[in-house]
PDB file of N, CA and C in Angstrom:
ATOM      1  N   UNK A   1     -97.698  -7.590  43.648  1.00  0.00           N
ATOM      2  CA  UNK A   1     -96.599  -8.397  44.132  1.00  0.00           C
ATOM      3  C   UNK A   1     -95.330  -7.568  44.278  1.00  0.00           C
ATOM      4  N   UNK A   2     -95.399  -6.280  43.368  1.00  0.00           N
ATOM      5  CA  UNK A   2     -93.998  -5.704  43.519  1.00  0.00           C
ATOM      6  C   UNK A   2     -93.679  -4.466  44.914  1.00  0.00           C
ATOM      7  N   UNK A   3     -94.701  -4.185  45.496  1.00  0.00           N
ATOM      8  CA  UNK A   3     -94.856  -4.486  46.599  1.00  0.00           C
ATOM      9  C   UNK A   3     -95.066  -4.918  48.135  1.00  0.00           C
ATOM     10  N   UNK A   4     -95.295  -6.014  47.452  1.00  0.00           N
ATOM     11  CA  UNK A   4     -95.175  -7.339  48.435  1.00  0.00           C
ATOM     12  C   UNK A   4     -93.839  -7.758  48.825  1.00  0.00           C
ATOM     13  N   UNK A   5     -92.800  -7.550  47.780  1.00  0.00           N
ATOM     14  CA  UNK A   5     -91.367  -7.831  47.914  1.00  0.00           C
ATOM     15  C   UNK A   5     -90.407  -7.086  47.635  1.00  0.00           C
ATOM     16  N   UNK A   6     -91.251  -5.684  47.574  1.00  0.00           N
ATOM     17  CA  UNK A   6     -90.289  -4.404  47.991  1.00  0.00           C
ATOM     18  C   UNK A   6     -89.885  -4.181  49.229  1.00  0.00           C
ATOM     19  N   UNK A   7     -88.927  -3.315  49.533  1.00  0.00           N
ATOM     20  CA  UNK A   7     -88.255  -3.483  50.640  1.00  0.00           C
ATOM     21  C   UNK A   7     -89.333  -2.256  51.912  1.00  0.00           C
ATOM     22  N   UNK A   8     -90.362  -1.874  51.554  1.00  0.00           N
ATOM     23  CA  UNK A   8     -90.844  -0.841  51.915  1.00  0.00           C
ATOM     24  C   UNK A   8     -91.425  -1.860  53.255  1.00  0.00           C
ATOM     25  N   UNK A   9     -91.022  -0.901  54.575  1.00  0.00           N
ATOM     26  CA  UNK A   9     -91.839  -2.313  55.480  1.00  0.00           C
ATOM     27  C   UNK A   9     -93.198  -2.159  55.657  1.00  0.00           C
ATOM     28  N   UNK A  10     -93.772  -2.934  56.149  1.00  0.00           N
ATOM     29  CA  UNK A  10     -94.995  -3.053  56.309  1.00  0.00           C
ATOM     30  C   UNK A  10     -95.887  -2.474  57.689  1.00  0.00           C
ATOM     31  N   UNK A  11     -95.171  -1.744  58.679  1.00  0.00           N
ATOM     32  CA  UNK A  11     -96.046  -1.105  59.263  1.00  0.00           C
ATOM     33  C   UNK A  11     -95.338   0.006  59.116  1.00  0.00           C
ATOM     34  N   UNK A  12     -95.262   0.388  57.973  1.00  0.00           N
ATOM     35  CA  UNK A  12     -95.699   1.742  57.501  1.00  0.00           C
ATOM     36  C   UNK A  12     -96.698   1.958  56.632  1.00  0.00           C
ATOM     37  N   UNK A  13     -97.293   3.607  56.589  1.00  0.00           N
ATOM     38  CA  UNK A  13     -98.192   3.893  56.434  1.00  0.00           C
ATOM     39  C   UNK A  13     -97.998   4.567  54.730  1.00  0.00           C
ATOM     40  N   UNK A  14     -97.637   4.375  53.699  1.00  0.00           N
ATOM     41  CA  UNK A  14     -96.774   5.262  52.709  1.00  0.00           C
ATOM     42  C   UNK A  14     -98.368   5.771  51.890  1.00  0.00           C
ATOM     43  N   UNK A  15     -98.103   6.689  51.155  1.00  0.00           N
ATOM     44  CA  UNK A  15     -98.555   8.049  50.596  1.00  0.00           C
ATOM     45  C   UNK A  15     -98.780   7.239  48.983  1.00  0.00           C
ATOM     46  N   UNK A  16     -99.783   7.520  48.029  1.00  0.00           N
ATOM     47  CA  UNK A  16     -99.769   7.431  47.132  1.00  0.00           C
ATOM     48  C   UNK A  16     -98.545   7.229  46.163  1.00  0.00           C
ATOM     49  N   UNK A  17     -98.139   8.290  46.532  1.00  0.00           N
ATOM     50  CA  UNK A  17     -96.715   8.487  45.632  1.00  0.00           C
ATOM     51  C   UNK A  17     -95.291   7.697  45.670  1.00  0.00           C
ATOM     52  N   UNK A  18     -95.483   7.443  46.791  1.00  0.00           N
ATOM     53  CA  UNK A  18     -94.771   6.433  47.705  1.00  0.00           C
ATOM     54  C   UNK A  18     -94.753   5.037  47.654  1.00  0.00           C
ATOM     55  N   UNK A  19     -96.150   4.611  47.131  1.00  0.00           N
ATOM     56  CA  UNK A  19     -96.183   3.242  46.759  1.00  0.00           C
ATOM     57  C   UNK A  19     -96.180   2.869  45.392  1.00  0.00           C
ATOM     58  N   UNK A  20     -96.141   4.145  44.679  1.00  0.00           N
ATOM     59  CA  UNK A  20     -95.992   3.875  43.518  1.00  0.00           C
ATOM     60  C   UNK A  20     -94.575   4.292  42.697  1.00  0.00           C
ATOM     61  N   UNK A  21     -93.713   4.812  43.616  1.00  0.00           N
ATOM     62  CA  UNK A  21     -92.322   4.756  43.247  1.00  0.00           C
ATOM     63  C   UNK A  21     -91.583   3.465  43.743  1.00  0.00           C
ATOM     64  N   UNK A  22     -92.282   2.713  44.793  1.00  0.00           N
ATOM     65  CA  UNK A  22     -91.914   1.103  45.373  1.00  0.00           C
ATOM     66  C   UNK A  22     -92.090   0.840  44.171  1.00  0.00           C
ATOM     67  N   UNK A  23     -93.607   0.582  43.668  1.00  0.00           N
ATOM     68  CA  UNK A  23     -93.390  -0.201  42.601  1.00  0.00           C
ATOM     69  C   UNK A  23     -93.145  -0.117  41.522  1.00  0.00           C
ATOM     70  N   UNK A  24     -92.637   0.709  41.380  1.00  0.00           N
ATOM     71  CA  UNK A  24     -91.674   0.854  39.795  1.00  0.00           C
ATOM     72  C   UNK A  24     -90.391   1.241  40.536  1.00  0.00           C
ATOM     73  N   UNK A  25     -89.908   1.335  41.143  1.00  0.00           N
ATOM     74  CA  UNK A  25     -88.169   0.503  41.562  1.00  0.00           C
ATOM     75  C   UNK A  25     -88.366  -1.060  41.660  1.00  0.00           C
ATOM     76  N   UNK A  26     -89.024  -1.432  41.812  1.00  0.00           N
ATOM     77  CA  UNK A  26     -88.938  -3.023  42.080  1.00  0.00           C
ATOM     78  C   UNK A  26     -89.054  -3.478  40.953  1.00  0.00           C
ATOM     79  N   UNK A  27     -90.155  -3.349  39.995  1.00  0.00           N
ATOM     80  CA  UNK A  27     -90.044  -3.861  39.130  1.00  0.00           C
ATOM     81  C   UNK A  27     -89.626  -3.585  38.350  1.00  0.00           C
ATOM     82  N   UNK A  28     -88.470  -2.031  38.176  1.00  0.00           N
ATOM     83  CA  UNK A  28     -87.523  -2.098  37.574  1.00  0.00           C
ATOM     84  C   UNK A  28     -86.238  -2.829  37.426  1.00  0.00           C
ATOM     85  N   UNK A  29     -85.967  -3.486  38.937  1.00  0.00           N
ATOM     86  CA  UNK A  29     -85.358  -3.860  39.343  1.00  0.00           C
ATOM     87  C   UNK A  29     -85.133  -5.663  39.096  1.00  0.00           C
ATOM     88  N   UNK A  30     -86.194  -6.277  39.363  1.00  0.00           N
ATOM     89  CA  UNK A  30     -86.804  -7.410  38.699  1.00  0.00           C
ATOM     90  C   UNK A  30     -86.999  -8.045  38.274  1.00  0.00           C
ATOM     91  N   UNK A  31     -88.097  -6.752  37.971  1.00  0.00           N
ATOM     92  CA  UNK A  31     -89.301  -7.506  36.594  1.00  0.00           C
ATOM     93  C   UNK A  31     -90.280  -8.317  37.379  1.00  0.00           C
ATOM     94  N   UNK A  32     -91.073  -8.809  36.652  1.00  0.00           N
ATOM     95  CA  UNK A  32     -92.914  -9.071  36.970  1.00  0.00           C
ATOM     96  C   UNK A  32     -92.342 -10.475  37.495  1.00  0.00           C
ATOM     97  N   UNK A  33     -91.940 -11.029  36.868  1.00  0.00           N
ATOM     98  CA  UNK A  33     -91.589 -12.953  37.077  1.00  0.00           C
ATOM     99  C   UNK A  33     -90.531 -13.222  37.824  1.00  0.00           C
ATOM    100  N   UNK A  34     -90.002 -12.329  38.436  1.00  0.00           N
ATOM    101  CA  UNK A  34     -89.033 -12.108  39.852  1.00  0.00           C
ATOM    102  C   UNK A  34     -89.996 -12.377  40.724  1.00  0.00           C
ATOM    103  N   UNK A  35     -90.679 -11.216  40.900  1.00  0.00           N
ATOM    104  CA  UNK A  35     -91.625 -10.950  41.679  1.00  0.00           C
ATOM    105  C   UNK A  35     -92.300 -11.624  42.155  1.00  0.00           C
ATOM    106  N   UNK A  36     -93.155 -12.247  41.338  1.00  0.00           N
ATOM    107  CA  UNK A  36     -93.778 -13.600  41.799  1.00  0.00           C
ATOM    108  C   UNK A  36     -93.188 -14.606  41.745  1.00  0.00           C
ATOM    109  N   UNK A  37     -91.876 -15.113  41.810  1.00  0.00           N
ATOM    110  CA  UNK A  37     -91.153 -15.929  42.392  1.00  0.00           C
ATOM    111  C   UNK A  37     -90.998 -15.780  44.049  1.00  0.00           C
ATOM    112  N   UNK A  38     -90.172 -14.552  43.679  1.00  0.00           N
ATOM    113  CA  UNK A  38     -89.619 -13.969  45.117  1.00  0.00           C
ATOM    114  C   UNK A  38     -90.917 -14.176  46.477  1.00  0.00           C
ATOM    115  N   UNK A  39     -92.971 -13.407  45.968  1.00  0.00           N
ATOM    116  CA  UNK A  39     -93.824 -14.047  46.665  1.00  0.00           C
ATOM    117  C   UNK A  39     -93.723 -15.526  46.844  1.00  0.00           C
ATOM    118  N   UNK A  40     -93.564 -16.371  45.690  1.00  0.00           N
ATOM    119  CA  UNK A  40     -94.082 -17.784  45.991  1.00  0.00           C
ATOM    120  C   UNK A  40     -93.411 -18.290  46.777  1.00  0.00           C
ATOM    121  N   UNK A  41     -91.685 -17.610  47.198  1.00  0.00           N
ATOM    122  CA  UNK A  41     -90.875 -18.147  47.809  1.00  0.00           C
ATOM    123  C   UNK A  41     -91.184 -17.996  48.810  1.00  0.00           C
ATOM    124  N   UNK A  42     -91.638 -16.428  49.440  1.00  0.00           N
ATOM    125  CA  UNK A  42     -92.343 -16.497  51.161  1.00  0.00           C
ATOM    126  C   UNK A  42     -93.312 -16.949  51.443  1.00  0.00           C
ATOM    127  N   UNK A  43     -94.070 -16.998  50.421  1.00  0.00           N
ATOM    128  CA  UNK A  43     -95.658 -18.250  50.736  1.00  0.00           C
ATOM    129  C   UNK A  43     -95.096 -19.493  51.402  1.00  0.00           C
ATOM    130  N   UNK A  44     -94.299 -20.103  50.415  1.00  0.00           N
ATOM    131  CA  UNK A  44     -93.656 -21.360  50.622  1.00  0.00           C
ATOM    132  C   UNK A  44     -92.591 -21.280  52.238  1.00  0.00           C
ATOM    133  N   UNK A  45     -92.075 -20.623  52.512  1.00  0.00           N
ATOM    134  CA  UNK A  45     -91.597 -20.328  53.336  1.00  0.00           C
ATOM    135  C   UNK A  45     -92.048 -20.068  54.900  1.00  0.00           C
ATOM    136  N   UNK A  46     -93.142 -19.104  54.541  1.00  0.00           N
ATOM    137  CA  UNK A  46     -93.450 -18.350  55.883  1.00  0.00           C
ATOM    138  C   UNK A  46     -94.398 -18.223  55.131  1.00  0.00           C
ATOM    139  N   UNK A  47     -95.561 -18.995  55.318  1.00  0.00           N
ATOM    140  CA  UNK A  47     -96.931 -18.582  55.243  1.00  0.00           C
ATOM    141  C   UNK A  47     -97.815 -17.501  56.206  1.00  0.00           C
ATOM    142  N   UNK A  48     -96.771 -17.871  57.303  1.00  0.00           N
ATOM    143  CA  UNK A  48     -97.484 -16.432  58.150  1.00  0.00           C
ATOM    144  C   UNK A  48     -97.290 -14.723  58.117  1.00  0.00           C
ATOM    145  N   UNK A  49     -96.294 -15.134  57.784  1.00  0.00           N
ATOM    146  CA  UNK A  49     -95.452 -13.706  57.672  1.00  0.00           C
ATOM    147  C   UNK A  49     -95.932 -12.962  56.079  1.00  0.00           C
ATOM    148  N   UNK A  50     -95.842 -13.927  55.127  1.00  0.00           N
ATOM    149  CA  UNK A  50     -96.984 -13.548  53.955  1.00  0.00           C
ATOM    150  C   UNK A  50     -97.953 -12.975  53.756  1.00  0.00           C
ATOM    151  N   UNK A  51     -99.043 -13.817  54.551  1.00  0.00           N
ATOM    152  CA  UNK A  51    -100.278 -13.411  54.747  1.00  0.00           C
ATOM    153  C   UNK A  51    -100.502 -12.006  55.261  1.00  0.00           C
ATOM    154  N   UNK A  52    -100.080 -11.799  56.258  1.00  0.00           N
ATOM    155  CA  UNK A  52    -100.247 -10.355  57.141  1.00  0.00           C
ATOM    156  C   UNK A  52     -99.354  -9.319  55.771  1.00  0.00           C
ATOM    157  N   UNK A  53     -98.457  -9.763  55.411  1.00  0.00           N
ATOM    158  CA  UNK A  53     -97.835  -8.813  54.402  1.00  0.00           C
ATOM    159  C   UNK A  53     -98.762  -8.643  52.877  1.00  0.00           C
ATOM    160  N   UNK A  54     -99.297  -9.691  52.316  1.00  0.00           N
ATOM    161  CA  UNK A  54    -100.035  -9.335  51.697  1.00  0.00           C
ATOM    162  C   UNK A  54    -101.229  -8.958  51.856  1.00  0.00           C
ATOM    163  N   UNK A  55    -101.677  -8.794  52.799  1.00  0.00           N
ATOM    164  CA  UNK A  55    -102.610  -8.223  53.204  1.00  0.00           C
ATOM    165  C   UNK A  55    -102.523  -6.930  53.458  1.00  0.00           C
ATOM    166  N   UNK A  56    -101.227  -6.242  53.740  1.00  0.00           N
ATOM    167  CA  UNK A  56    -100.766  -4.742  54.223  1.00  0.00           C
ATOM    168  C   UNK A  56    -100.517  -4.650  52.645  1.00  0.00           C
ATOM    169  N   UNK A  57     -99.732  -4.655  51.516  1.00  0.00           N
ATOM    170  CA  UNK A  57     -99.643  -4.182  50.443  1.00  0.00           C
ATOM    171  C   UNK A  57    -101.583  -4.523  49.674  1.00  0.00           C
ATOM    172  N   UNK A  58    -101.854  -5.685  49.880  1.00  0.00           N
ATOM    173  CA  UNK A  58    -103.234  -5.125  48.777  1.00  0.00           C
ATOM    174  C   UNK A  58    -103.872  -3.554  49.512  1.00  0.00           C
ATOM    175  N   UNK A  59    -104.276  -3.930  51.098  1.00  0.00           N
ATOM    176  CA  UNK A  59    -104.522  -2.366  51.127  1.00  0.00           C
ATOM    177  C   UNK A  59    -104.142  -1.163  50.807  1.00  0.00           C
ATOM    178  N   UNK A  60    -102.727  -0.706  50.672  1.00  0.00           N
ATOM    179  CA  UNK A  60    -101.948  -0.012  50.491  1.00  0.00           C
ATOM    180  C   UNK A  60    -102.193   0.441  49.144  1.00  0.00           C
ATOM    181  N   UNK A  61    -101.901  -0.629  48.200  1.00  0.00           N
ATOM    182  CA  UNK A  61    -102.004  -0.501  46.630  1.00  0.00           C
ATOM    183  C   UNK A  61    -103.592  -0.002  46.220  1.00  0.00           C
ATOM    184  N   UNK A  62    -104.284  -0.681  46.861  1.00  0.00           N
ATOM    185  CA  UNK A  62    -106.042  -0.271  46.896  1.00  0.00           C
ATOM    186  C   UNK A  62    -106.255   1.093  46.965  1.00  0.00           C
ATOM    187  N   UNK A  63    -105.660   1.681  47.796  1.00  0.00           N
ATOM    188  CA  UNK A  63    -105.859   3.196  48.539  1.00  0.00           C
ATOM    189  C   UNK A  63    -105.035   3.523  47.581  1.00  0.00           C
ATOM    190  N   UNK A  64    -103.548   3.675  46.935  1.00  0.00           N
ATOM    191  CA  UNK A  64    -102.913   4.620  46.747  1.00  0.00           C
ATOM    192  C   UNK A  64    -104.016   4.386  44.755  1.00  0.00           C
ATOM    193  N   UNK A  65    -103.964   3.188  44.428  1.00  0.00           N
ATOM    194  CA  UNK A  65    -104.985   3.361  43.034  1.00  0.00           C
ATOM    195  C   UNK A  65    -106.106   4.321  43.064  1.00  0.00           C
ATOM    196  N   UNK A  66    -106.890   4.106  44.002  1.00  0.00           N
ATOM    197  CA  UNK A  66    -108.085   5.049  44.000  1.00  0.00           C
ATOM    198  C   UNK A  66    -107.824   6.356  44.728  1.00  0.00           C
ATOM    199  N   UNK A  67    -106.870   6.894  44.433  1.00  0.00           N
ATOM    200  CA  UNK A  67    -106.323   7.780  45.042  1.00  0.00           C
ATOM    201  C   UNK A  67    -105.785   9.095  44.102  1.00  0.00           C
ATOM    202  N   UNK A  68    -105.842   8.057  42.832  1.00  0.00           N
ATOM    203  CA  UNK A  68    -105.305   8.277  41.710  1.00  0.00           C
ATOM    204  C   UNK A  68    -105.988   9.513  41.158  1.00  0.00           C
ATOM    205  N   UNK A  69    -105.510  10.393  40.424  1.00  0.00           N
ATOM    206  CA  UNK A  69    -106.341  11.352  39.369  1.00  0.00           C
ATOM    207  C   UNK A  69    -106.050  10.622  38.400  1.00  0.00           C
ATOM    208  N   UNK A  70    -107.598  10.925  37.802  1.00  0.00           N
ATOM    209  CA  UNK A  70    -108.713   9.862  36.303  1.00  0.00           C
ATOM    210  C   UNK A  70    -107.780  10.709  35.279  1.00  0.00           C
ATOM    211  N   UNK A  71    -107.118   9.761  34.173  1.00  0.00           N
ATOM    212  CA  UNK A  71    -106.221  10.547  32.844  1.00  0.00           C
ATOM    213  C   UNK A  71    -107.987  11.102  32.419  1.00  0.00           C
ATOM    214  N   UNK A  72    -107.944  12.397  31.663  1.00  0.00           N
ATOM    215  CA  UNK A  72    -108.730  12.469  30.952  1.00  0.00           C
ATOM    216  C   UNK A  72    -108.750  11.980  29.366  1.00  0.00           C
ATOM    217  N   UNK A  73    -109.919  12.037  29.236  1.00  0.00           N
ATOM    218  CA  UNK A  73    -110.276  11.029  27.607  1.00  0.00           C
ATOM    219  C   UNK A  73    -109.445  12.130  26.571  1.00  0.00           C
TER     220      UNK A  73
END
């Protein structure tokens, strides 16, 4: 979600590193229960404009996670 309502737009293409400095400014910024306010508010709002957006951040977040180097044990 902190993605979803970061200011990063959505047809861009951002870099691992990139989506993971979005989301820790945002939810520094925040916090977790902002966040999913701030979503429920564009759900509620603009269900269309949502959808296509959450749909561009889960991919985004998907790719930049598995993208990740494994901490070792």
């Amino acid at each position: 979600m902190a993605l979803f309502v970061s200011d990063t737009p959505c047809f861009s293409d951002p870099d691992a590193a990139t989506v993971r400095a979005a989301v820790d400014s945002t939810l520094e910024r925040l916090g977790a229960e902002e966040c999913y306010a701030r979503a429920a508010e564009v759900f509620g709002d603009r269900p269309d404009v949502a959808f296509d957006r959450i749909q561009w951040a889960r991919s985004v977040c998907e790719r930049a996670l598995t993208s990740a180097t494994p901490v070792p044990c």
